[in-house]
PDB file of N, CA and C in Angstrom:
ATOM      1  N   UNK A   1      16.152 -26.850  92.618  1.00  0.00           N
ATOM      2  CA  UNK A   1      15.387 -27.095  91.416  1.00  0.00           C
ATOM      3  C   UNK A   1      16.347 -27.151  90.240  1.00  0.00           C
ATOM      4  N   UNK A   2      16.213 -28.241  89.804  1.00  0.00           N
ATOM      5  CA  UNK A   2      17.079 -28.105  88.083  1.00  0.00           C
ATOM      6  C   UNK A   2      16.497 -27.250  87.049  1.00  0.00           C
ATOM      7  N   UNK A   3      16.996 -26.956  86.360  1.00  0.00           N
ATOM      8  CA  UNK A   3      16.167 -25.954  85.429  1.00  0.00           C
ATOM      9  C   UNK A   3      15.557 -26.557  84.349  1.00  0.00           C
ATOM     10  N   UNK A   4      15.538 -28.077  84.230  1.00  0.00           N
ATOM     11  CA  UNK A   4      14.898 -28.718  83.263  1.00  0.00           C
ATOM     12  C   UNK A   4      13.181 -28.097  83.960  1.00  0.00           C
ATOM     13  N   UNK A   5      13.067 -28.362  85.015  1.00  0.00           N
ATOM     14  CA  UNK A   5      12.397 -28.248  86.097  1.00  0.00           C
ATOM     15  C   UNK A   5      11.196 -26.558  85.731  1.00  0.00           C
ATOM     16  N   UNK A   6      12.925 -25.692  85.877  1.00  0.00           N
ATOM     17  CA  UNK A   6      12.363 -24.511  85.982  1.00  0.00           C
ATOM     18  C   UNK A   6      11.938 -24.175  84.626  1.00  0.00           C
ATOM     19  N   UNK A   7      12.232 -24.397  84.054  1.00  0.00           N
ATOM     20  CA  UNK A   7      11.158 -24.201  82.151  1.00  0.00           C
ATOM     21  C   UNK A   7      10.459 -24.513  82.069  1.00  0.00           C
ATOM     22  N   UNK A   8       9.974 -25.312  82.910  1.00  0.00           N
ATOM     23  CA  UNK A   8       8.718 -26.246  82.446  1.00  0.00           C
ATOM     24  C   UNK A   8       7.774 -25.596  83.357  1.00  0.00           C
ATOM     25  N   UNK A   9       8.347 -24.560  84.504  1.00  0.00           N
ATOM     26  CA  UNK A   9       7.223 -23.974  85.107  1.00  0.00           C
ATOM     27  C   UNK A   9       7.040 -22.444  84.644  1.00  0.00           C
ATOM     28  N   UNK A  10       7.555 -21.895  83.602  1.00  0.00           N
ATOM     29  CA  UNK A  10       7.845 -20.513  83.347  1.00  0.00           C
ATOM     30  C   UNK A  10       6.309 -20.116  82.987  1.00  0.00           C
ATOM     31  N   UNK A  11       5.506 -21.131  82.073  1.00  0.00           N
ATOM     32  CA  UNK A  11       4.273 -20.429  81.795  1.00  0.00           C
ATOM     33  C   UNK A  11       3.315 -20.613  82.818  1.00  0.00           C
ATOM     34  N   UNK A  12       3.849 -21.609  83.868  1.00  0.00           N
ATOM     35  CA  UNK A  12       2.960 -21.364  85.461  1.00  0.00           C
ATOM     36  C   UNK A  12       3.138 -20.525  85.842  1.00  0.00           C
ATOM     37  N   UNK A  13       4.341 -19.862  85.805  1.00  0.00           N
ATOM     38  CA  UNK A  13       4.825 -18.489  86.860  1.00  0.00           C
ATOM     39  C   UNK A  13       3.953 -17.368  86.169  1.00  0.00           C
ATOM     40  N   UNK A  14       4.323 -17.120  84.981  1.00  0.00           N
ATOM     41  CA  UNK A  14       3.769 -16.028  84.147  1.00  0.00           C
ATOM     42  C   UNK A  14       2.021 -15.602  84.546  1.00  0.00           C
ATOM     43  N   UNK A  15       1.500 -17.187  84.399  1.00  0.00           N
ATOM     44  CA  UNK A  15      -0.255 -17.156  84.575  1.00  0.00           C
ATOM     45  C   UNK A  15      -0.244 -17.223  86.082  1.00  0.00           C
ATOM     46  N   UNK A  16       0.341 -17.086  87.195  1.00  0.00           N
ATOM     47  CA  UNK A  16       0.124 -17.183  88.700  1.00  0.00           C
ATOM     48  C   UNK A  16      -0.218 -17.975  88.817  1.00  0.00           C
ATOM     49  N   UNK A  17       0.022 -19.491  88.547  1.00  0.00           N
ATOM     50  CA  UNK A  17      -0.706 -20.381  88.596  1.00  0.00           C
ATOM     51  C   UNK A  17       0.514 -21.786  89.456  1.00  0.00           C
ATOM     52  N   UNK A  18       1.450 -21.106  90.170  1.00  0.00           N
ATOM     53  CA  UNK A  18       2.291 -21.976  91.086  1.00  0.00           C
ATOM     54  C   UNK A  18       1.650 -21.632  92.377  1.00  0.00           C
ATOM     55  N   UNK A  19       2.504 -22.925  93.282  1.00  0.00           N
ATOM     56  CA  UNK A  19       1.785 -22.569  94.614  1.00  0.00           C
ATOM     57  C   UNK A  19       2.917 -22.201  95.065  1.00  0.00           C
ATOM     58  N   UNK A  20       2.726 -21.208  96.335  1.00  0.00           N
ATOM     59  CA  UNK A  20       3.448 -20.579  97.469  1.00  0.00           C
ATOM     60  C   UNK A  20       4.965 -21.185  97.144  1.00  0.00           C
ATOM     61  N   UNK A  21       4.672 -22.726  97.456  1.00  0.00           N
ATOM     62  CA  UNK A  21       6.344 -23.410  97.678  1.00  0.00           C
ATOM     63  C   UNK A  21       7.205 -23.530  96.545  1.00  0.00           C
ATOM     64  N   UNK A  22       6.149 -23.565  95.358  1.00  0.00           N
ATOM     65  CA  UNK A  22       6.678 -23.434  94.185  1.00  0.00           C
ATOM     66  C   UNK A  22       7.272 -22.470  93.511  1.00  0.00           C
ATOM     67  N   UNK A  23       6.720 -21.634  93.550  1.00  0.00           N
ATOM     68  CA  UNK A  23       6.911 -19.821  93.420  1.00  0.00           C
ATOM     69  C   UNK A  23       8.069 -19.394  94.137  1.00  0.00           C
ATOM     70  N   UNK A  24       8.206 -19.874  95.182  1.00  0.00           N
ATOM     71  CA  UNK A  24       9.698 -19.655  96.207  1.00  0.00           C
ATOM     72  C   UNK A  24      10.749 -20.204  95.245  1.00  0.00           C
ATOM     73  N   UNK A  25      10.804 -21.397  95.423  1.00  0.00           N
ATOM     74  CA  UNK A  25      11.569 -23.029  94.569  1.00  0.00           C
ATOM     75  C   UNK A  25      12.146 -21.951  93.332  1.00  0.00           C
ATOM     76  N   UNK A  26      10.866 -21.716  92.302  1.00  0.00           N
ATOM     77  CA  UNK A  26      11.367 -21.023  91.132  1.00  0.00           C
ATOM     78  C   UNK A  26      11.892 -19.980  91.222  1.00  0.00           C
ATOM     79  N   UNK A  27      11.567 -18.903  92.120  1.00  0.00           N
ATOM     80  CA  UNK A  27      12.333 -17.734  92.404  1.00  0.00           C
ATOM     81  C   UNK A  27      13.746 -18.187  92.710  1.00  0.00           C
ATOM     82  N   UNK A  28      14.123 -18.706  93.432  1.00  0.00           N
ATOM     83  CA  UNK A  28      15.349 -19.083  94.163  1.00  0.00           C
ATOM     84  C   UNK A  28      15.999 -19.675  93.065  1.00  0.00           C
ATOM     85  N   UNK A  29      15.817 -20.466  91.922  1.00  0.00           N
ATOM     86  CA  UNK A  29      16.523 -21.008  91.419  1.00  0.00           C
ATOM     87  C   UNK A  29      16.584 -19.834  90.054  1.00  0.00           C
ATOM     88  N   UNK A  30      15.785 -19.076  89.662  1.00  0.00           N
ATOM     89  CA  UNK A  30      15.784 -17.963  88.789  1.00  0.00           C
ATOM     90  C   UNK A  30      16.850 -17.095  89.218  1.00  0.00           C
ATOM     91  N   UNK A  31      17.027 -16.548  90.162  1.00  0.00           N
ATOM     92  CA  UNK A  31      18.210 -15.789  90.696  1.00  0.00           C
ATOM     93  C   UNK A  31      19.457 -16.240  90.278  1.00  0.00           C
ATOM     94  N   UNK A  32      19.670 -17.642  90.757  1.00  0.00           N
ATOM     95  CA  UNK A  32      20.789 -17.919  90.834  1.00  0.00           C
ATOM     96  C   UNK A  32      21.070 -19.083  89.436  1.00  0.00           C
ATOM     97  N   UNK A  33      20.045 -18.708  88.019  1.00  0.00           N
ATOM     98  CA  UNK A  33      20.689 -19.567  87.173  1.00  0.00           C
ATOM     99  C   UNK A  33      20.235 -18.152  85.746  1.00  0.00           C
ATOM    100  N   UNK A  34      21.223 -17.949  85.348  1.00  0.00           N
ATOM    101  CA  UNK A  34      20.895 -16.775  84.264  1.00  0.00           C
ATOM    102  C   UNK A  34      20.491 -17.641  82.971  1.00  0.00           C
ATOM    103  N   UNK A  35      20.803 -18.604  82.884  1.00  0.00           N
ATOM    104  CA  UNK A  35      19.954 -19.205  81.366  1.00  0.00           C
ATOM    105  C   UNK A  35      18.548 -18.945  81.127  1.00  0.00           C
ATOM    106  N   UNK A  36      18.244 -20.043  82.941  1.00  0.00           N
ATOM    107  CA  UNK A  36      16.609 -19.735  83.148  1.00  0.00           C
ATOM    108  C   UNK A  36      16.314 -18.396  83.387  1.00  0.00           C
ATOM    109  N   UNK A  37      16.820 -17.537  83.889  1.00  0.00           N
ATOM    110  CA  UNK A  37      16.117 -15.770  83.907  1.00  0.00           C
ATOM    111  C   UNK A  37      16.063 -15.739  82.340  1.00  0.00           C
ATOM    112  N   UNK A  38      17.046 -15.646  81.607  1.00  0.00           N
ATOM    113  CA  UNK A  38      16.709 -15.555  79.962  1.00  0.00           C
ATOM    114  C   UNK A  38      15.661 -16.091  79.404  1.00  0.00           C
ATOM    115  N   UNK A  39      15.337 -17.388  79.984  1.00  0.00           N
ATOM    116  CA  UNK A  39      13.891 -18.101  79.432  1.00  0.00           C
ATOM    117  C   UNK A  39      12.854 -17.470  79.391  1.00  0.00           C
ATOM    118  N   UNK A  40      12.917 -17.329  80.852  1.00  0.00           N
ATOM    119  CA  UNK A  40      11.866 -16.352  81.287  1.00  0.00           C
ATOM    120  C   UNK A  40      11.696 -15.104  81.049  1.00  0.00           C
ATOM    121  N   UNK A  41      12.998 -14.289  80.951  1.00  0.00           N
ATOM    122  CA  UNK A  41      12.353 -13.015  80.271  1.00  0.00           C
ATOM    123  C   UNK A  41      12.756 -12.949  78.754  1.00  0.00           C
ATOM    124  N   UNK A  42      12.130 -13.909  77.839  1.00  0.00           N
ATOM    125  CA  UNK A  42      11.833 -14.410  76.863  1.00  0.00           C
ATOM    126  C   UNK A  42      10.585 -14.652  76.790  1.00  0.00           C
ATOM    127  N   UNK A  43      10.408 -15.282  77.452  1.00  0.00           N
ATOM    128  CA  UNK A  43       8.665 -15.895  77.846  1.00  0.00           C
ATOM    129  C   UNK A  43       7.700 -14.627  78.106  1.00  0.00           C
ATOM    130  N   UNK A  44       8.242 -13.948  78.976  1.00  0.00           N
ATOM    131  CA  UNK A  44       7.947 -13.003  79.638  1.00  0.00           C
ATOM    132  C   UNK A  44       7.646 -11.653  78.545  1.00  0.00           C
ATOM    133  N   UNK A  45       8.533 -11.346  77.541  1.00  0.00           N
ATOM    134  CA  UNK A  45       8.313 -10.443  76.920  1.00  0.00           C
ATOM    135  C   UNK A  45       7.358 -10.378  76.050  1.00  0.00           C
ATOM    136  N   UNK A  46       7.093 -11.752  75.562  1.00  0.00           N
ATOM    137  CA  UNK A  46       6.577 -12.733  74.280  1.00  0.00           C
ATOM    138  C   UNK A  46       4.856 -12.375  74.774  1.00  0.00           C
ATOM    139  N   UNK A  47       4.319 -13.175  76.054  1.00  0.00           N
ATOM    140  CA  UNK A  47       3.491 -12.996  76.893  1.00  0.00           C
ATOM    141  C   UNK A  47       2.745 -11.479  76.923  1.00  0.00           C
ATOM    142  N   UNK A  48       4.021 -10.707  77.801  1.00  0.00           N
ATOM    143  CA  UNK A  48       3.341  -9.437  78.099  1.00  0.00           C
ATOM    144  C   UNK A  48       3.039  -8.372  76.520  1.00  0.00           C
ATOM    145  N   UNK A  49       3.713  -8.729  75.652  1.00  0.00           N
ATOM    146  CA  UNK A  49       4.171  -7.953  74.322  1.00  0.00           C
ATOM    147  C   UNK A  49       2.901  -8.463  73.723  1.00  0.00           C
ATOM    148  N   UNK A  50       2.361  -9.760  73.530  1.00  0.00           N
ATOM    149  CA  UNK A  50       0.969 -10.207  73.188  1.00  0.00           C
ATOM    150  C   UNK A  50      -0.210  -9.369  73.685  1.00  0.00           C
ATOM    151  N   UNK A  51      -0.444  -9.624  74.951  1.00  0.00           N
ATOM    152  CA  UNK A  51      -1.533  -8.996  75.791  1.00  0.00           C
ATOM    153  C   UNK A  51      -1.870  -7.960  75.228  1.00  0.00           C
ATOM    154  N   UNK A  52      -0.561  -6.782  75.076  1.00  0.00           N
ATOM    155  CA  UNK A  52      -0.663  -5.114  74.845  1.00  0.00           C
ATOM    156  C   UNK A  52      -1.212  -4.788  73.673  1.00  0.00           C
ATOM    157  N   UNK A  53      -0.914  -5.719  72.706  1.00  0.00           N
ATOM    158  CA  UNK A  53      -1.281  -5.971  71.486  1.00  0.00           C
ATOM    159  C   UNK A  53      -2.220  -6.334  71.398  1.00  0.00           C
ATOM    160  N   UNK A  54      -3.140  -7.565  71.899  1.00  0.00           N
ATOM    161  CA  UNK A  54      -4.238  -7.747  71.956  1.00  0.00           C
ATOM    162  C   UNK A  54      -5.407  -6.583  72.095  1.00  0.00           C
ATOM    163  N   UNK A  55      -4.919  -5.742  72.954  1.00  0.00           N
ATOM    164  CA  UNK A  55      -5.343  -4.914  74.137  1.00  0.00           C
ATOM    165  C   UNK A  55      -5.123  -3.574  73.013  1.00  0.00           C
ATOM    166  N   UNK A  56      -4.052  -3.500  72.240  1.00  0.00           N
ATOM    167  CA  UNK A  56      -4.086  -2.021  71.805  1.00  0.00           C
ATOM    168  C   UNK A  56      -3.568  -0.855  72.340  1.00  0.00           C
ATOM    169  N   UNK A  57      -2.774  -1.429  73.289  1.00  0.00           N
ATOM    170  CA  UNK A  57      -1.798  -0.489  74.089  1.00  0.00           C
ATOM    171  C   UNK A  57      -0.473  -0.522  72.899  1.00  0.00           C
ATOM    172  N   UNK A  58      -0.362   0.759  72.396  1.00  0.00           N
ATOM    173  CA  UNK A  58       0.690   1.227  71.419  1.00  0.00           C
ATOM    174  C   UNK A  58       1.538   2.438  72.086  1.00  0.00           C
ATOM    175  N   UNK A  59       1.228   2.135  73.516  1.00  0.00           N
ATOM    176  CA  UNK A  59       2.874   2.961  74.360  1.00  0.00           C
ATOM    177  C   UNK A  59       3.680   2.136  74.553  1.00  0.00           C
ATOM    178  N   UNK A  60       4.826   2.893  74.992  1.00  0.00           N
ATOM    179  CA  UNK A  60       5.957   2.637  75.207  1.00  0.00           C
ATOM    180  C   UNK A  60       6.327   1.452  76.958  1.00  0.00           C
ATOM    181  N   UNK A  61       6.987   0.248  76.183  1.00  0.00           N
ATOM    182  CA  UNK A  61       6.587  -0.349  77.497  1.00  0.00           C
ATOM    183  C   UNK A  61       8.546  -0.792  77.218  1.00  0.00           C
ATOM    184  N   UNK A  62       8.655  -1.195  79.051  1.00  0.00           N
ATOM    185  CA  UNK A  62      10.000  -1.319  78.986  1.00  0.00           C
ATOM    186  C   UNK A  62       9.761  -3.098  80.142  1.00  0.00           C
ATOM    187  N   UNK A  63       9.330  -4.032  79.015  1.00  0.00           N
ATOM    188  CA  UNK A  63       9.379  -5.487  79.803  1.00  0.00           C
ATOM    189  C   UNK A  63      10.371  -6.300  80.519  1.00  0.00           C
ATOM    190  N   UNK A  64      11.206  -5.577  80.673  1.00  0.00           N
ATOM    191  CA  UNK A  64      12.458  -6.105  81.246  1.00  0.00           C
ATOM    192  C   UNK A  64      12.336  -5.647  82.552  1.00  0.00           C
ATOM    193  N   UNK A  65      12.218  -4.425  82.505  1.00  0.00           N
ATOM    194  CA  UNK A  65      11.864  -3.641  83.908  1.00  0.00           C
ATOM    195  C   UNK A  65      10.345  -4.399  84.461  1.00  0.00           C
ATOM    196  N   UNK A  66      10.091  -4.507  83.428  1.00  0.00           N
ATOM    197  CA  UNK A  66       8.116  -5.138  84.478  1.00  0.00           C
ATOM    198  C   UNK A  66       8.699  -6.780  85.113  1.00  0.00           C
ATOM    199  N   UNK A  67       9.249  -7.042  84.206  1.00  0.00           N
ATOM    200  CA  UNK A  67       9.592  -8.973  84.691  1.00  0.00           C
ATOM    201  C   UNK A  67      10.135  -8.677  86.224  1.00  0.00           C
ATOM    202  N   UNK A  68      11.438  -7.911  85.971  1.00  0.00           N
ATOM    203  CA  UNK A  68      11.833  -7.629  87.518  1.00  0.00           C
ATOM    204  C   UNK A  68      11.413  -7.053  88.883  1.00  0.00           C
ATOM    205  N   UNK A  69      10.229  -5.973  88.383  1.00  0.00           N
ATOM    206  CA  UNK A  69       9.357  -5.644  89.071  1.00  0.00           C
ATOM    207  C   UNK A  69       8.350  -6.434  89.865  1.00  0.00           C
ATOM    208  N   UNK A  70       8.064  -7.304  88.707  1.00  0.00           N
ATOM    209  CA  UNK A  70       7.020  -8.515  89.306  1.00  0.00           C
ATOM    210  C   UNK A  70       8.100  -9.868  90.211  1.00  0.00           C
ATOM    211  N   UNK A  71       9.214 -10.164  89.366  1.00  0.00           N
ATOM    212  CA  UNK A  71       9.834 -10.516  90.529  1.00  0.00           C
ATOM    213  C   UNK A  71       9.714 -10.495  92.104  1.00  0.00           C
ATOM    214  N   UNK A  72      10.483  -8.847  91.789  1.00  0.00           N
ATOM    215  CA  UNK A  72      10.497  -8.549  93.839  1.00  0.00           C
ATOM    216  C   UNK A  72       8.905  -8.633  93.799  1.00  0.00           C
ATOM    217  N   UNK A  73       7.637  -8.378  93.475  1.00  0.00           N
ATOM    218  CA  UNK A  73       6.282  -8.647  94.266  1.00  0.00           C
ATOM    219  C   UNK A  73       6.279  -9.934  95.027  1.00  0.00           C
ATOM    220  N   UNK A  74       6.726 -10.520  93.675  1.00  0.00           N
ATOM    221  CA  UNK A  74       5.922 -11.772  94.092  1.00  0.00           C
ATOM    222  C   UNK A  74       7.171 -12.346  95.197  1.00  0.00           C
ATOM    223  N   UNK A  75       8.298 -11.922  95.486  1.00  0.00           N
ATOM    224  CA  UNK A  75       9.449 -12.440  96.239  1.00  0.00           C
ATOM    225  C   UNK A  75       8.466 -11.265  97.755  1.00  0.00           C
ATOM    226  N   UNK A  76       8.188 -10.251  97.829  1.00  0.00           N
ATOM    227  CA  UNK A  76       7.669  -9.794  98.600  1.00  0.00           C
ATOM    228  C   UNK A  76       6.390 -10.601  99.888  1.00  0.00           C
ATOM    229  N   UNK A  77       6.018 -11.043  98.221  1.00  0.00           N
ATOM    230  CA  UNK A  77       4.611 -12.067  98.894  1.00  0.00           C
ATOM    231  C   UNK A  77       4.893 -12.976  99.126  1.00  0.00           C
ATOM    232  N   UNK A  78       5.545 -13.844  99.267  1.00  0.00           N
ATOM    233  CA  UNK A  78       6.148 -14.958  99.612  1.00  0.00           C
ATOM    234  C   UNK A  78       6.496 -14.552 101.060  1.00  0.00           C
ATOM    235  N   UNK A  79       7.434 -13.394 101.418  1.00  0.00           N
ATOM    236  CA  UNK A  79       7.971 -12.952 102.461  1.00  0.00           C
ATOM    237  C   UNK A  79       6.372 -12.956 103.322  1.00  0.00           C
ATOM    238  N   UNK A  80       5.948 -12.185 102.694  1.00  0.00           N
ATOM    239  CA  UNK A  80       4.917 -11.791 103.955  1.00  0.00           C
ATOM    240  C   UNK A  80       3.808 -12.897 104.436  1.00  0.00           C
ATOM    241  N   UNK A  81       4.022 -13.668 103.155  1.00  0.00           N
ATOM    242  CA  UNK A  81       2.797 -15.383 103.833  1.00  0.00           C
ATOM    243  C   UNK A  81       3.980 -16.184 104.343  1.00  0.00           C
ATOM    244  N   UNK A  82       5.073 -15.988 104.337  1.00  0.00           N
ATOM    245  CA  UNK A  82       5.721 -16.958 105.499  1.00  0.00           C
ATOM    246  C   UNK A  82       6.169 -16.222 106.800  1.00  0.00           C
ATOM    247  N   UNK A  83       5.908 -14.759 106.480  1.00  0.00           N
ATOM    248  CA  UNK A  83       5.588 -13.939 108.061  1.00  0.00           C
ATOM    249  C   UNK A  83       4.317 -14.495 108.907  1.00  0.00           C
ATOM    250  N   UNK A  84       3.312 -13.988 107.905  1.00  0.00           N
ATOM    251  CA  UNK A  84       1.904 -14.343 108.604  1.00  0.00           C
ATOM    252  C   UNK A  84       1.685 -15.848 108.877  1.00  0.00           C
ATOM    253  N   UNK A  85       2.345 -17.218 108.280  1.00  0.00           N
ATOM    254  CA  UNK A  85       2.164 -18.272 108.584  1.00  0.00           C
ATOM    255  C   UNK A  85       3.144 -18.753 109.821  1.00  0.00           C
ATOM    256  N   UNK A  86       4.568 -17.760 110.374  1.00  0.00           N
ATOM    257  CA  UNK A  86       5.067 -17.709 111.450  1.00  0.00           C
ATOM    258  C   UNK A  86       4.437 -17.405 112.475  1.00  0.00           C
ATOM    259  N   UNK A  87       3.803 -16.031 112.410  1.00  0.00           N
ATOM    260  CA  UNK A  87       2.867 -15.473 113.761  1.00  0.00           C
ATOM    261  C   UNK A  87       1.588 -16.176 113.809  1.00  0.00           C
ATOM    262  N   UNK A  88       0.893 -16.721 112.802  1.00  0.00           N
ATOM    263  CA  UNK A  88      -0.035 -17.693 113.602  1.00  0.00           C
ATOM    264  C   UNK A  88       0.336 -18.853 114.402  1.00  0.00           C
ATOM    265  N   UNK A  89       1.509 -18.964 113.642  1.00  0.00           N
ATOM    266  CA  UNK A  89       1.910 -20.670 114.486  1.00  0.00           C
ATOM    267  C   UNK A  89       2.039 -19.992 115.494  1.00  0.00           C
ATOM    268  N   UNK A  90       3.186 -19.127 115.939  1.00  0.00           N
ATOM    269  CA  UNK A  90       3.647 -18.557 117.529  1.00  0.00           C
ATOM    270  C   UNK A  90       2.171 -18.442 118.110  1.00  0.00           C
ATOM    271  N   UNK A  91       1.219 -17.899 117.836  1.00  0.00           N
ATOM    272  CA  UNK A  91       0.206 -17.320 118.214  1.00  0.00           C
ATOM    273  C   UNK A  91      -0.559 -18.620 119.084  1.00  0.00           C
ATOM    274  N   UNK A  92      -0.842 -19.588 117.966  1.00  0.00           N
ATOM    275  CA  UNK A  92      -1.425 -20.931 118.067  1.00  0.00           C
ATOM    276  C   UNK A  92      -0.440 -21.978 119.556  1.00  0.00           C
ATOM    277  N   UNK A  93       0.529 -21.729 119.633  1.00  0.00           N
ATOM    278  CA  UNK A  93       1.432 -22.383 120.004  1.00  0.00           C
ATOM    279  C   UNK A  93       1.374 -21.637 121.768  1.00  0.00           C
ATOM    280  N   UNK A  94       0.960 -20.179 121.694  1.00  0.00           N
ATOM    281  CA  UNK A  94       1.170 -19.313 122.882  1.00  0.00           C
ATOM    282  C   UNK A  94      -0.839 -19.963 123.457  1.00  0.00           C
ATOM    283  N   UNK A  95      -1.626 -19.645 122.615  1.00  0.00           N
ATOM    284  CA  UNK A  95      -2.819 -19.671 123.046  1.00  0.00           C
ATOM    285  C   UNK A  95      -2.902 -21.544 123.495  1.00  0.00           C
ATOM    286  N   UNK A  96      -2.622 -22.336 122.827  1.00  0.00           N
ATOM    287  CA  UNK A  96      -2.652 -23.919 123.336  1.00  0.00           C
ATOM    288  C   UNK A  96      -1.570 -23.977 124.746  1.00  0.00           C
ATOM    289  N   UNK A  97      -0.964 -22.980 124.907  1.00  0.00           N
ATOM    290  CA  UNK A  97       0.214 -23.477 126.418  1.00  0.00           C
ATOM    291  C   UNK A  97      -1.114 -22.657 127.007  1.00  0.00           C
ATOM    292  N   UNK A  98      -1.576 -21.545 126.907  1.00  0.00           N
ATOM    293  CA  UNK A  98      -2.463 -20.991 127.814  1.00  0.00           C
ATOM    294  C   UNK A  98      -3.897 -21.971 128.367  1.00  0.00           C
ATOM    295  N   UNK A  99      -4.307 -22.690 127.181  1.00  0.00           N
ATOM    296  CA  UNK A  99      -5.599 -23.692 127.232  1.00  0.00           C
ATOM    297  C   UNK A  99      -5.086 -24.248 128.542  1.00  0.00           C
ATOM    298  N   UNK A 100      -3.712 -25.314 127.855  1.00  0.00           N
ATOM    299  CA  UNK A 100      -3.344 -26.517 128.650  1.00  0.00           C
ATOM    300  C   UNK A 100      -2.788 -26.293 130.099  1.00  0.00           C
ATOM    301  N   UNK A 101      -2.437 -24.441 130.674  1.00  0.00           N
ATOM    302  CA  UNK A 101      -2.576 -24.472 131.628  1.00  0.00           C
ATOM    303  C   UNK A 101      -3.386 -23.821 132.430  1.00  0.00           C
ATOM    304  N   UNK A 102      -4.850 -23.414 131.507  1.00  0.00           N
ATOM    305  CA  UNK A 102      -5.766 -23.258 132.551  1.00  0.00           C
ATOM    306  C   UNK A 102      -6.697 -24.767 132.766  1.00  0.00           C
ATOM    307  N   UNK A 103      -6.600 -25.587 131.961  1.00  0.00           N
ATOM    308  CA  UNK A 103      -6.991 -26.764 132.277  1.00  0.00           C
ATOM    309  C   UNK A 103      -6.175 -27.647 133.711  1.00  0.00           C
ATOM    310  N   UNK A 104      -5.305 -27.937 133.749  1.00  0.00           N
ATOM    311  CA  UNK A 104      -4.118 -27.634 134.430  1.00  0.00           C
ATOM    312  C   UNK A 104      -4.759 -27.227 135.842  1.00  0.00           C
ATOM    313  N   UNK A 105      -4.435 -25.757 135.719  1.00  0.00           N
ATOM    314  CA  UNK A 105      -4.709 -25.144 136.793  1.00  0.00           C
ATOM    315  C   UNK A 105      -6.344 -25.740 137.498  1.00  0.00           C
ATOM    316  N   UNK A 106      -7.352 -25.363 136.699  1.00  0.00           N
ATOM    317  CA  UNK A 106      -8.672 -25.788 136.438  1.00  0.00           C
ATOM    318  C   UNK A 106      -8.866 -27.522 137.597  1.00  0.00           C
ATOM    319  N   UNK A 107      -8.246 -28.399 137.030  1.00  0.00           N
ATOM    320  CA  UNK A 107      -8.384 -30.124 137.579  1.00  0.00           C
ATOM    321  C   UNK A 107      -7.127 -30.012 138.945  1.00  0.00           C
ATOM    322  N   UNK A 108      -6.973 -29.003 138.972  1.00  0.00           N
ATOM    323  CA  UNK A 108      -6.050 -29.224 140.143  1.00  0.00           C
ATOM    324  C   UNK A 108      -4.923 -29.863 139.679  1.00  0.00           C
ATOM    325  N   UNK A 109      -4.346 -30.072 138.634  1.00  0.00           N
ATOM    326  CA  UNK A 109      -3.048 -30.711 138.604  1.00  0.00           C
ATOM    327  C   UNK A 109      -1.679 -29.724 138.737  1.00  0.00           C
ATOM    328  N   UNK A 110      -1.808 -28.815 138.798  1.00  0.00           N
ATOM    329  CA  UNK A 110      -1.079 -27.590 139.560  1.00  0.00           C
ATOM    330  C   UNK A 110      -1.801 -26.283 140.172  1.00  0.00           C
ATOM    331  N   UNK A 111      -1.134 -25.760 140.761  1.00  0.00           N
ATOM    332  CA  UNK A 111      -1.318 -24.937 141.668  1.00  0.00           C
ATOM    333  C   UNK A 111      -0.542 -23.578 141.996  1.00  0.00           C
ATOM    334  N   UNK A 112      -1.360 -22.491 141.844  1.00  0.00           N
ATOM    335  CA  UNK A 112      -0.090 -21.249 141.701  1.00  0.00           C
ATOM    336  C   UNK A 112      -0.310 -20.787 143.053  1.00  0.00           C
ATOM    337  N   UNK A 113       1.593 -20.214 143.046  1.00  0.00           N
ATOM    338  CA  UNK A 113       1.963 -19.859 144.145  1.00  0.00           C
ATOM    339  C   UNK A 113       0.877 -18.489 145.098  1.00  0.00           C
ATOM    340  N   UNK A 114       0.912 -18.774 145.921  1.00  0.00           N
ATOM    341  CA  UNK A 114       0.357 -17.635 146.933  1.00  0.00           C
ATOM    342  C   UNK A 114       1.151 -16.224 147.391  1.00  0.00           C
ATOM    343  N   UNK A 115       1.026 -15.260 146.661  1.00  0.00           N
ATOM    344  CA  UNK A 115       1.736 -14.147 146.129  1.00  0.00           C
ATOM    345  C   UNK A 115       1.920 -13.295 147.588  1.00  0.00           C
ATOM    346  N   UNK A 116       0.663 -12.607 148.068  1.00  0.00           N
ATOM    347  CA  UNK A 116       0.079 -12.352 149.117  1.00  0.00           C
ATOM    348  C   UNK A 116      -0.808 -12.803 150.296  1.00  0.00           C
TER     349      UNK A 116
END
């Protein structure tokens, strides 16, 4: 991702409003470009520093620490929907060899060995 790219998605990221592949894309390129992390936790402070205010929260908040926090989540969640979208495929992939060889077995087009 170029970071012309990644600015232009900072107030998607902020509102959760990227998808899965996107959210990866921007993470990955946030890591590894410190201008765009600055954007963003620019954006980010601007954003969350509004809300509190809106809201009337007059404690002590440390937004640098929350940006990074939400970071690893959302780098978390990413991890775990491309876990869970691995084990269904395996899953999907184990249960269709099982279909296709009890069908298989089923029409007579093979035949298992005689054990005993």
């Amino acid at each position: 991702m170029k970071c012309e790219e990644a600015l232009l998605k900072i107030d998607a990221y902020i509102n959760d409003s990227l998808s899965i592949k996107e959210t990866e894309e921007f993470l990955a390129h946030i890591r590894e470009c410190p201008e765009c992390y600055d954007e963003l936790e620019t954006y980010y402070t601007i954003n969350v520093g509004t809300k509190y205010l809106e809201n009337e929260n007059m404690g002590s908040y440390n937004i640098p620490r929350m940006l990074k926090e939400n970071l690893r989540e959302k780098e978390k969640y990413i991890r775990r929907k491309q876990l869970l979208t691995k084990t269904v495929l395996f899953f999907s992939l184990v249960a269709g060899i099982g279909i296709a060889l009890s069908f298989m077995l089923y029409f007579g087009h093979i035949e298992l060995p005689n054990l005993f």
